[in-house]
PDB file of N, CA and C in Angstrom:
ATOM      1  N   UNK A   1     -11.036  11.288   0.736  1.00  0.00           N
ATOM      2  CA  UNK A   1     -10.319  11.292   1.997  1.00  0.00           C
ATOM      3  C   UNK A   1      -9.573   9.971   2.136  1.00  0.00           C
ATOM      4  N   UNK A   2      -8.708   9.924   2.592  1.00  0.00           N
ATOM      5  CA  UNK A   2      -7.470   8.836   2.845  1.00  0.00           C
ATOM      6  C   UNK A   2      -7.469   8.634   3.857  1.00  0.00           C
ATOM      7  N   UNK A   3      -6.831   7.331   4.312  1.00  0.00           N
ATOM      8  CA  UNK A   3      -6.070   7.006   5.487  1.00  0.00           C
ATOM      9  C   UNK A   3      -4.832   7.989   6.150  1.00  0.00           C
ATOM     10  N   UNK A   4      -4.431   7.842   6.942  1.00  0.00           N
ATOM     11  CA  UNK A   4      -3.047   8.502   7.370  1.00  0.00           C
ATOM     12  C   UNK A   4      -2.441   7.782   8.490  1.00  0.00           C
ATOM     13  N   UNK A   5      -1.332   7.744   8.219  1.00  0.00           N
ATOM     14  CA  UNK A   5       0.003   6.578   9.312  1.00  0.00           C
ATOM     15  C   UNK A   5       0.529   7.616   9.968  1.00  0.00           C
ATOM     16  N   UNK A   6       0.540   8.071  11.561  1.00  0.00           N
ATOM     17  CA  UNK A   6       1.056   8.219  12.184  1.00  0.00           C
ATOM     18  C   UNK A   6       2.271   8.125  13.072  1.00  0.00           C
ATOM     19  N   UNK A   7       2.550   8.900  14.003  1.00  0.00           N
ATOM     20  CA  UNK A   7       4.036   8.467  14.533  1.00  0.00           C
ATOM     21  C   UNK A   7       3.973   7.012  15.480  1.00  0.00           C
ATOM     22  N   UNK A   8       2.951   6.690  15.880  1.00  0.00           N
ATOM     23  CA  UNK A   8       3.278   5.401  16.528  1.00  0.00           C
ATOM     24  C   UNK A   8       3.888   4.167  15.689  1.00  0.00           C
ATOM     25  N   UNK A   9       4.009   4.916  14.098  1.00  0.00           N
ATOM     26  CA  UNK A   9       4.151   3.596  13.557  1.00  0.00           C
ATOM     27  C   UNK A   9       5.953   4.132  13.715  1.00  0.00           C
ATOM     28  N   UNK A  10       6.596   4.949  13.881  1.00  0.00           N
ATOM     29  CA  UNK A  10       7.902   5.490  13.865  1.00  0.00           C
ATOM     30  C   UNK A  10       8.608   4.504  14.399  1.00  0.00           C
ATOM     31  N   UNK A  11       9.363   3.551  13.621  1.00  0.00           N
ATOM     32  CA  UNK A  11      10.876   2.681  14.356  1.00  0.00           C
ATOM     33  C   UNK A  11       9.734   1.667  14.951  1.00  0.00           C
ATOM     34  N   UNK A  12       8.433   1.261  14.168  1.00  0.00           N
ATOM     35  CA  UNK A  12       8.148   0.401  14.722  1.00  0.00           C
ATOM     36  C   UNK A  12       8.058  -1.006  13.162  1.00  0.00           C
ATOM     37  N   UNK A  13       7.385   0.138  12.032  1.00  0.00           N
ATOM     38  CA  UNK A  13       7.524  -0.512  10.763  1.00  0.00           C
ATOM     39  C   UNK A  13       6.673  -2.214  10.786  1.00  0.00           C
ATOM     40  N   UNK A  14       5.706  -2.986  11.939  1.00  0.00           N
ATOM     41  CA  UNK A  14       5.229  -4.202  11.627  1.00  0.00           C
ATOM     42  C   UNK A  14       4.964  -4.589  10.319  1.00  0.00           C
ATOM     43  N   UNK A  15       4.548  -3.624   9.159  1.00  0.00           N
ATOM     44  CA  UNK A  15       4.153  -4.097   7.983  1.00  0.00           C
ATOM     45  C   UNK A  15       2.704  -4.775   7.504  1.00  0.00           C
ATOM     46  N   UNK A  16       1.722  -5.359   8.819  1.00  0.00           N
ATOM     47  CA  UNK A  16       0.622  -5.839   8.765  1.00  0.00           C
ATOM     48  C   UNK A  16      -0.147  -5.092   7.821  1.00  0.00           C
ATOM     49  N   UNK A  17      -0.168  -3.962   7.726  1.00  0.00           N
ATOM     50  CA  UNK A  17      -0.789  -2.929   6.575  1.00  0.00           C
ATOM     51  C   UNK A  17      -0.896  -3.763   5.461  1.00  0.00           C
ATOM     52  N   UNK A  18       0.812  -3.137   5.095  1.00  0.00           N
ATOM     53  CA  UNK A  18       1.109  -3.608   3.505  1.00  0.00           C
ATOM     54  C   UNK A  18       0.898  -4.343   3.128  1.00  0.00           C
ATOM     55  N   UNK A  19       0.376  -6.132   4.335  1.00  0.00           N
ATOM     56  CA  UNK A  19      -0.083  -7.122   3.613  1.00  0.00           C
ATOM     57  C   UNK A  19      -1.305  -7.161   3.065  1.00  0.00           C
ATOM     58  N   UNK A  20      -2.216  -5.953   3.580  1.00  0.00           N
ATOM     59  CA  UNK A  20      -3.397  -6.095   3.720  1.00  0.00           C
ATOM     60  C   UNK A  20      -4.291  -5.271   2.668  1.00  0.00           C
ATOM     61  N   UNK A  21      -3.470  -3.973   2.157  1.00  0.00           N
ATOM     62  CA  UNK A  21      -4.036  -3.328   1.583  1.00  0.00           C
ATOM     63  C   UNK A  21      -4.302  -3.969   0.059  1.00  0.00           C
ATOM     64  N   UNK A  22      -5.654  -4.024  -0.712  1.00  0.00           N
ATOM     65  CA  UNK A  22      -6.179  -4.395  -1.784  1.00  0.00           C
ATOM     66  C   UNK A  22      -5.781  -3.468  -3.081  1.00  0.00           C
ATOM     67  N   UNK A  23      -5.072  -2.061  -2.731  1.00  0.00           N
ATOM     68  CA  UNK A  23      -4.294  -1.635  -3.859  1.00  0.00           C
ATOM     69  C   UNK A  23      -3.305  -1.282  -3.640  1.00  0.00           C
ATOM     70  N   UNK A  24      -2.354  -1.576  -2.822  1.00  0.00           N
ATOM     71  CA  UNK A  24      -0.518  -1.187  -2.653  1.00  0.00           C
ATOM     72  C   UNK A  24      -0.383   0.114  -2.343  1.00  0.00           C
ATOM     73  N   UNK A  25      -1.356   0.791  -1.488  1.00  0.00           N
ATOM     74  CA  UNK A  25      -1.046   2.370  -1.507  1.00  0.00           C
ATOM     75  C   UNK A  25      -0.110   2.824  -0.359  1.00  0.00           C
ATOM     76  N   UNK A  26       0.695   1.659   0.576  1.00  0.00           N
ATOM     77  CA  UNK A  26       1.024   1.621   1.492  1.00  0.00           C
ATOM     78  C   UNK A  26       2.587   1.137   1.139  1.00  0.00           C
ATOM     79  N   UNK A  27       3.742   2.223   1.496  1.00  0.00           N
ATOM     80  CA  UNK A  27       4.989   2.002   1.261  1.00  0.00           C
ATOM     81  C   UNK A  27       5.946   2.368   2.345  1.00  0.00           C
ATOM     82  N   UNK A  28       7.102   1.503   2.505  1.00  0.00           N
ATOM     83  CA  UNK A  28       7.977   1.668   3.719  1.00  0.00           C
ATOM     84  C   UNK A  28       9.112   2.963   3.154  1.00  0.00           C
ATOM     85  N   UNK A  29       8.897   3.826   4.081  1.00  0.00           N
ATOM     86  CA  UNK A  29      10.120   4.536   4.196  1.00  0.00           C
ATOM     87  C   UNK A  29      11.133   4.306   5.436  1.00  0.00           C
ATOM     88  N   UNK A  30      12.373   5.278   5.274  1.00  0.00           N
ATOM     89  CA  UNK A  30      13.135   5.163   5.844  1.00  0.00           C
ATOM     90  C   UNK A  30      13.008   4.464   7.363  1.00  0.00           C
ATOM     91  N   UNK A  31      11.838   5.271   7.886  1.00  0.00           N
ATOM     92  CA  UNK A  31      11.752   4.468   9.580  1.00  0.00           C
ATOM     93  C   UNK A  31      10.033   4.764  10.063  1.00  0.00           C
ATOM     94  N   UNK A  32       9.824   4.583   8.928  1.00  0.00           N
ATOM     95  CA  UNK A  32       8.185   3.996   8.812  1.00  0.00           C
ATOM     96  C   UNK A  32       7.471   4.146   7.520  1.00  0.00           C
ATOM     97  N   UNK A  33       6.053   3.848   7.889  1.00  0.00           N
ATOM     98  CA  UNK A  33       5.376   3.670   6.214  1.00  0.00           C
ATOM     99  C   UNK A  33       4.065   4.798   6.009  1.00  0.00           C
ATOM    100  N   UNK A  34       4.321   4.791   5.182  1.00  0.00           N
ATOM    101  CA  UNK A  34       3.416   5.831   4.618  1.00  0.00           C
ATOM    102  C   UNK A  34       2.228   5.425   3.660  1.00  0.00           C
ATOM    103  N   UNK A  35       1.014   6.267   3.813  1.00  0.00           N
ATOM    104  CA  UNK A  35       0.036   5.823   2.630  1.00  0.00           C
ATOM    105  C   UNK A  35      -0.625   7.111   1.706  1.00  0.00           C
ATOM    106  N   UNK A  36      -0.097   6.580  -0.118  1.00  0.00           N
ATOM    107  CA  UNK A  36      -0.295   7.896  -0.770  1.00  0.00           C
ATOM    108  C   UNK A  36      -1.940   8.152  -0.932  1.00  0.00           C
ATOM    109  N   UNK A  37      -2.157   8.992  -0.532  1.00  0.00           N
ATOM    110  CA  UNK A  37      -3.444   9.615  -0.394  1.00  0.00           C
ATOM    111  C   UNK A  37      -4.535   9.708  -2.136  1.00  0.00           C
ATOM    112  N   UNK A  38      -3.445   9.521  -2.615  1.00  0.00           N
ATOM    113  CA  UNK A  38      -4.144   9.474  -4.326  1.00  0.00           C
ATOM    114  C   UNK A  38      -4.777   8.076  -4.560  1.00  0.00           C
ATOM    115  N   UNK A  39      -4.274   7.247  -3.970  1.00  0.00           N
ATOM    116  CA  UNK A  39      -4.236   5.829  -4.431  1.00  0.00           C
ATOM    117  C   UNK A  39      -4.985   4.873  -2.965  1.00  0.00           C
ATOM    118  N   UNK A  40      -5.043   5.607  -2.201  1.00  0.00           N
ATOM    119  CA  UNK A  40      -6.174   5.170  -0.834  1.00  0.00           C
ATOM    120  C   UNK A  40      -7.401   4.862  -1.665  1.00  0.00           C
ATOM    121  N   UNK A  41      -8.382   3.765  -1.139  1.00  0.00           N
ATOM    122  CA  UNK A  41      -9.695   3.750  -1.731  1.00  0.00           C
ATOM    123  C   UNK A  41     -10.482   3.742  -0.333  1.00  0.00           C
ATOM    124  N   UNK A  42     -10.268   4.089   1.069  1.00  0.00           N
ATOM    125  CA  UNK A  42     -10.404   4.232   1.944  1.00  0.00           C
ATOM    126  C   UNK A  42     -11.657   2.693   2.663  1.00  0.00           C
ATOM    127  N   UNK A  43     -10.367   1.472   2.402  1.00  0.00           N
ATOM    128  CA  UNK A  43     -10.978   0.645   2.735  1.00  0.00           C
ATOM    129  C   UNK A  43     -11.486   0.433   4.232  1.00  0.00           C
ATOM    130  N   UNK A  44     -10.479   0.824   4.689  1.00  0.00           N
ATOM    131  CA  UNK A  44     -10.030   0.473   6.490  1.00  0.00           C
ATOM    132  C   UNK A  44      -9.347  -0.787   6.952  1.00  0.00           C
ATOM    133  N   UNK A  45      -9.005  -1.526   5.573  1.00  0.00           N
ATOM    134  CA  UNK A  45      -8.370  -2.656   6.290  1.00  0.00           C
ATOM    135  C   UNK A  45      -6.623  -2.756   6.916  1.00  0.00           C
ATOM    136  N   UNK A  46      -6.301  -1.744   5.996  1.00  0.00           N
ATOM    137  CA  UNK A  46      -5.141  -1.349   7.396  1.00  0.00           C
ATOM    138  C   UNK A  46      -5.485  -1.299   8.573  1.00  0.00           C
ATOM    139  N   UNK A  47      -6.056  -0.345   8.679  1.00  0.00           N
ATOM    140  CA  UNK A  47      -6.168   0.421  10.127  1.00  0.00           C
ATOM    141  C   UNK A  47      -6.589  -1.020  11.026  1.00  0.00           C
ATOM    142  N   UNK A  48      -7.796  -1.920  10.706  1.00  0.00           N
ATOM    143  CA  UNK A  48      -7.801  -2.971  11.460  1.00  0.00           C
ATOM    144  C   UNK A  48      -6.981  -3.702  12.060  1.00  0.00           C
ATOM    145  N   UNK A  49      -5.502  -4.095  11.082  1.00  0.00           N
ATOM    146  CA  UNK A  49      -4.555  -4.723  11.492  1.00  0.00           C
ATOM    147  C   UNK A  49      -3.032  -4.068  12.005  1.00  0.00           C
ATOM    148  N   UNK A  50      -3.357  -2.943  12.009  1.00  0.00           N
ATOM    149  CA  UNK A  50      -2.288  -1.893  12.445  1.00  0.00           C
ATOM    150  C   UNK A  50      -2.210  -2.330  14.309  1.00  0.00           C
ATOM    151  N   UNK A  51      -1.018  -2.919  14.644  1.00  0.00           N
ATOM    152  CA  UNK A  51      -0.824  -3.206  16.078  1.00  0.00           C
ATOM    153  C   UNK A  51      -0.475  -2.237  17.389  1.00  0.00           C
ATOM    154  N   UNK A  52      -0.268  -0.713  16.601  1.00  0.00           N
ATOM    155  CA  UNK A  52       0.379   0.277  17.019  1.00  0.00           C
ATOM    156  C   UNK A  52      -0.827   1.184  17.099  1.00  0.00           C
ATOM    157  N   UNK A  53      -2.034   0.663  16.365  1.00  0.00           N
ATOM    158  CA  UNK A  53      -3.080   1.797  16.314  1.00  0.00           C
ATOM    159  C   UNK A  53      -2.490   3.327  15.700  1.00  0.00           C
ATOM    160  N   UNK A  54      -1.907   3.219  14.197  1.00  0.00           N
ATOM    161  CA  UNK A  54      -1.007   4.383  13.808  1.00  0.00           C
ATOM    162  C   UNK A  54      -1.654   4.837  12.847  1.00  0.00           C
ATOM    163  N   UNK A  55      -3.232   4.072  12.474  1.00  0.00           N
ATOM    164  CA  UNK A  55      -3.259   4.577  10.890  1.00  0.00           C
ATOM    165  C   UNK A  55      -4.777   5.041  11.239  1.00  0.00           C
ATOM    166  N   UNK A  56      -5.176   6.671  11.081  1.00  0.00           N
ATOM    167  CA  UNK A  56      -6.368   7.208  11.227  1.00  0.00           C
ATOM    168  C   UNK A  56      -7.345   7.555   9.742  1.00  0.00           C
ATOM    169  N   UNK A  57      -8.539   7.552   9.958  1.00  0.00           N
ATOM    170  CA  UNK A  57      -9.419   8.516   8.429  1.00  0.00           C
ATOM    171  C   UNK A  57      -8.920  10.427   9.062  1.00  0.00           C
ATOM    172  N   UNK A  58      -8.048  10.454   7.673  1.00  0.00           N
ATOM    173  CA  UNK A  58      -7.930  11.671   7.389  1.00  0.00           C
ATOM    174  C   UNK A  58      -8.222  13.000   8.852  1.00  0.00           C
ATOM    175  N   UNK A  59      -9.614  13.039   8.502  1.00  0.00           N
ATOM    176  CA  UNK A  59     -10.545  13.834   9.328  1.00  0.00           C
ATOM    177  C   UNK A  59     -10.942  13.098  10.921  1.00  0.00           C
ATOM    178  N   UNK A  60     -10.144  12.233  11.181  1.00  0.00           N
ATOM    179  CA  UNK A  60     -10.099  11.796  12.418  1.00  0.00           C
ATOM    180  C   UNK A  60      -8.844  11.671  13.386  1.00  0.00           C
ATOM    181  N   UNK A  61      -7.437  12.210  12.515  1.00  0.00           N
ATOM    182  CA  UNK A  61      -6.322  12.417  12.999  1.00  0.00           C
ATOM    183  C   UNK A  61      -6.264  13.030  14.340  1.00  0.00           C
ATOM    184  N   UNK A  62      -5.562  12.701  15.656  1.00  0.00           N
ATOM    185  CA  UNK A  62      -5.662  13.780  16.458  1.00  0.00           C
ATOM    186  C   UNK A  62      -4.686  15.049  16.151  1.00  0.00           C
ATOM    187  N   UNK A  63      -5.542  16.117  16.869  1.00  0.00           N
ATOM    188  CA  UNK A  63      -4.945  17.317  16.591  1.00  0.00           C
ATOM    189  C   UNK A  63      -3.308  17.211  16.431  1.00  0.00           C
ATOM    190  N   UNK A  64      -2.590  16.426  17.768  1.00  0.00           N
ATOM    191  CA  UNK A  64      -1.095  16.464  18.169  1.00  0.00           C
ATOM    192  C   UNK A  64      -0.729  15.320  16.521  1.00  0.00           C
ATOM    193  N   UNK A  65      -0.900  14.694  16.188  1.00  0.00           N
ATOM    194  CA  UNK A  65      -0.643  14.094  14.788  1.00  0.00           C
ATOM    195  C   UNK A  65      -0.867  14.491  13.555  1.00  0.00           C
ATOM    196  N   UNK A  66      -1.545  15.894  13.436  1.00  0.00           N
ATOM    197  CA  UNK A  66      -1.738  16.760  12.107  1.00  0.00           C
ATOM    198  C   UNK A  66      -0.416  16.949  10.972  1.00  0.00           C
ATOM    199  N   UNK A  67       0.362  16.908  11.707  1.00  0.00           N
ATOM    200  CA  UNK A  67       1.971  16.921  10.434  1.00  0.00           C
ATOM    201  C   UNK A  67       1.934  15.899   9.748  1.00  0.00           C
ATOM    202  N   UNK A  68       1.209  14.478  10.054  1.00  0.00           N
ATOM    203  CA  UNK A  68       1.550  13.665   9.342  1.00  0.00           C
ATOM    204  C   UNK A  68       0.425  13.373   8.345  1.00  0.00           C
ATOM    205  N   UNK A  69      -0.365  14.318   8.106  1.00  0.00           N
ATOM    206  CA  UNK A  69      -1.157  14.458   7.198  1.00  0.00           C
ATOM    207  C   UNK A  69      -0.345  14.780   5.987  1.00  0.00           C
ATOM    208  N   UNK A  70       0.508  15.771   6.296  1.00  0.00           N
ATOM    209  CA  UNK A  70       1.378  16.229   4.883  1.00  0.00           C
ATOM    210  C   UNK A  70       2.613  15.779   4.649  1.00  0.00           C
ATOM    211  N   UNK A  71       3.154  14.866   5.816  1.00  0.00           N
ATOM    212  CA  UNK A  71       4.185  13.625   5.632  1.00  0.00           C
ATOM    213  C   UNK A  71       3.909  12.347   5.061  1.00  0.00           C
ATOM    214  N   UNK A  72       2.739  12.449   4.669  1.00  0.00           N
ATOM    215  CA  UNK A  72       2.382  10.952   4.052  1.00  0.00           C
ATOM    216  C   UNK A  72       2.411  11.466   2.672  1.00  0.00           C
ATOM    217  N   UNK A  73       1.594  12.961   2.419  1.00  0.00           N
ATOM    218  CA  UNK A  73       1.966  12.888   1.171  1.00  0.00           C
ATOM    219  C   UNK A  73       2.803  13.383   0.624  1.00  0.00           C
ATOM    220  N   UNK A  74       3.476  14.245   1.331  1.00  0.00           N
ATOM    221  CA  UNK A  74       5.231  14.433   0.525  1.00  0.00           C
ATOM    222  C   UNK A  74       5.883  13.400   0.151  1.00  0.00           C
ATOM    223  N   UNK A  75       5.750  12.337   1.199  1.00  0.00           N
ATOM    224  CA  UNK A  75       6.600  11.319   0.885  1.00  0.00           C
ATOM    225  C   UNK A  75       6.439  10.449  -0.759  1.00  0.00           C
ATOM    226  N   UNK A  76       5.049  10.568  -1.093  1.00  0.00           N
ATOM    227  CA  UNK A  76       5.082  10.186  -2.310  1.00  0.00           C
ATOM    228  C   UNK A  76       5.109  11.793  -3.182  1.00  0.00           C
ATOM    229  N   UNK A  77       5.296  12.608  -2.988  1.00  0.00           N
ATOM    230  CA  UNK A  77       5.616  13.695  -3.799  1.00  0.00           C
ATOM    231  C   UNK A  77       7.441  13.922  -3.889  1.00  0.00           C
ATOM    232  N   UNK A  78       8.299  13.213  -3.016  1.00  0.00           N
ATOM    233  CA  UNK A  78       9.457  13.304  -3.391  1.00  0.00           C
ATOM    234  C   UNK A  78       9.857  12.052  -3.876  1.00  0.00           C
ATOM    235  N   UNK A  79       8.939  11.104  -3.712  1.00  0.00           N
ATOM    236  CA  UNK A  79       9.947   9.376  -4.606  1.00  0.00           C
ATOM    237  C   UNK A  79       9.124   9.366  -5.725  1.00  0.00           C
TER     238      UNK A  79
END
């Protein structure tokens, strides 16, 4: 199970993640960032420093944020 970045992070992009994560599984797209679910080791140290509160465990997503379960990983299934 993985992390997952939500829409609060949308057009907000802080980046605190990406400094944080211990294997790079965390990448900026167009108008936010995404984390590939293959390459999560499900540390939690994103989620600690996430200022937007955008990044959930998988199985703790709220219901209204479920799309971005499969927007995190398309996004590394199309780059």
């Amino acid at each position: 199970m993985a992390f997952v970045i939500t829409s609060p992070c949308k057009e907000e992009k802080a980046g605190e993640c990406v400094e944080v994560c211990p294997v790079d599984c965390i990448e900026e797209g167009k108008d936010m960032f995404y984390i590939d679910p293959d390459i999560c080791i499900d540390c939690g140290a994103c989620e600690a420093v996430c200022p937007v509160e955008a990044i959930f465990m998988e199985d703790e997503v709220p219901d209204e944020e479920h799309e971005y379960i499969s927007l995190n990983r398309q996004f590394f299934q199309e780059n």
